[in-house]
Protein backbone atom coordinates (compact mmCIF):
# COMPACT_ATOMS: atom_id res chain seq x y z
CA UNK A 1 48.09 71.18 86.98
CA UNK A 2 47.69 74.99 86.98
CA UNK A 3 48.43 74.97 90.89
CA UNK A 4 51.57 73.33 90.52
CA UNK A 5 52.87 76.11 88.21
CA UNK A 6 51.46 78.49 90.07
CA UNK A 7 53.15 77.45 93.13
CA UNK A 8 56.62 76.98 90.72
CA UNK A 9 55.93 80.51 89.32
CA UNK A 10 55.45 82.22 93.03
CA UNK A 11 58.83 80.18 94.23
CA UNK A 12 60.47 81.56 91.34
CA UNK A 13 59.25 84.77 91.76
CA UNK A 14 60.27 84.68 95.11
CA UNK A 15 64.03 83.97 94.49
CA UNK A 16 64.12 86.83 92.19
CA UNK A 17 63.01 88.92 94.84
CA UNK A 18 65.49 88.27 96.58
CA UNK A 19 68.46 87.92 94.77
CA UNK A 20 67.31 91.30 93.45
CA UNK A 21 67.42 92.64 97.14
CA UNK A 22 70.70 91.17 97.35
CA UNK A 23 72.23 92.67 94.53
CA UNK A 24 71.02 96.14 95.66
CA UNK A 25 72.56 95.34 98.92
CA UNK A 26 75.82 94.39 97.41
CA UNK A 27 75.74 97.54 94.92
CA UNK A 28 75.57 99.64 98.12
CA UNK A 29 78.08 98.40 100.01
CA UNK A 30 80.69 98.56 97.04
CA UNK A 31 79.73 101.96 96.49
CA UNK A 32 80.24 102.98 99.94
CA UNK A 33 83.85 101.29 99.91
CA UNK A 34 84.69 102.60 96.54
CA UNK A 35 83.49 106.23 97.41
CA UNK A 36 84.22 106.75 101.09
CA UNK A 37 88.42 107.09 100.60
CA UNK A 38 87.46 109.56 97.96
CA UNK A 39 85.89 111.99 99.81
CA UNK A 40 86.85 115.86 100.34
CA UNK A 41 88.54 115.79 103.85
CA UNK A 42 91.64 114.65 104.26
CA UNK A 43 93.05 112.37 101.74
CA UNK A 44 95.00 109.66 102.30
CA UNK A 45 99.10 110.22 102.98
CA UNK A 46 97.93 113.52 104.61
CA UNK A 47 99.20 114.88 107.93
CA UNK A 48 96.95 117.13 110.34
CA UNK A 49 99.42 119.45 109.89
CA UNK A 50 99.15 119.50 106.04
CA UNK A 51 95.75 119.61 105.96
CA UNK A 52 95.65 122.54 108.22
CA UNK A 53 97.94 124.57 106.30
CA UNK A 54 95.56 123.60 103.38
CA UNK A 55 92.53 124.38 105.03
CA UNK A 56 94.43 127.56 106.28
CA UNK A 57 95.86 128.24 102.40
CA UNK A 58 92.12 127.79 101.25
CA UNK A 59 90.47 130.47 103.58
CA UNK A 60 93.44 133.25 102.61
CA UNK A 61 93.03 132.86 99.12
CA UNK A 62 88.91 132.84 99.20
CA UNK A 63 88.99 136.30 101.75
CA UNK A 64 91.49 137.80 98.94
CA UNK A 65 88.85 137.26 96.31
CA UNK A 66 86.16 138.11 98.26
CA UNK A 67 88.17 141.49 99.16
CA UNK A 68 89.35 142.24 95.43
CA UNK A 69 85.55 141.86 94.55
CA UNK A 70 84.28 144.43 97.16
CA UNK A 71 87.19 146.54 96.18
CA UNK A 72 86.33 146.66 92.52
CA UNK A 73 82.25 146.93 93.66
CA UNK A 74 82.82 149.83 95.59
CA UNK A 75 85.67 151.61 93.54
CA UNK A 76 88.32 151.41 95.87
CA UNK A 77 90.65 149.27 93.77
CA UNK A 78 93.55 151.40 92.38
CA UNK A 79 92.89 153.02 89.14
CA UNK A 80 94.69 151.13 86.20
CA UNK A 81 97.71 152.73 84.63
CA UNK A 82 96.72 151.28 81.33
CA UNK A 83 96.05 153.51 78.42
CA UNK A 84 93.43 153.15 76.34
CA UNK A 85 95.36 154.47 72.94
CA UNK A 86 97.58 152.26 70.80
CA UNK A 87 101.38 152.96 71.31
CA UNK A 88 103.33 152.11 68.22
């Protein structure tokens, strides 16, 4: 009697396996076609031309921060004209 439900438990066990191993299978491949449009290249409804002007817009921008934050490291930014005293 005890082999027979041994041999039910191990079958059992055995289908759980691998309907386990087939929902992390299915988990993966749903991620990977929910994720993969949503990367960060080129979205979708772009041109090569848009995303080079991006890419291009990007790179300008990030060299005139980098440049602004040298400037002001090494005091060669233009003084402010500010003043420091309340006008009324």
């Amino acid at each position: 009697m005890g082999t027979v439900l041994n041999f039910v438990e191990e079958k059992v066990m055995r289908n759980i396996k691998k309907s386990s191993k087939l929902g992390m299978i299915l988990g993966i491949i749903l991620c990977v076609l929910v994720f993969l449009p949503c990367g960060c290249g080129r979205q979708l409804g772009e041109t090569n031309a848009e995303a080079r002007r991006r890419h291009i817009r990007n790179d300008r921008i990030a060299g005139d921060e980098m440049r602004a934050d040298v400037d002001s490291v090494m005091l060669w930014d233009t003084p402010t004209r500010l003043t420091e005293k309340r006008i009324p």
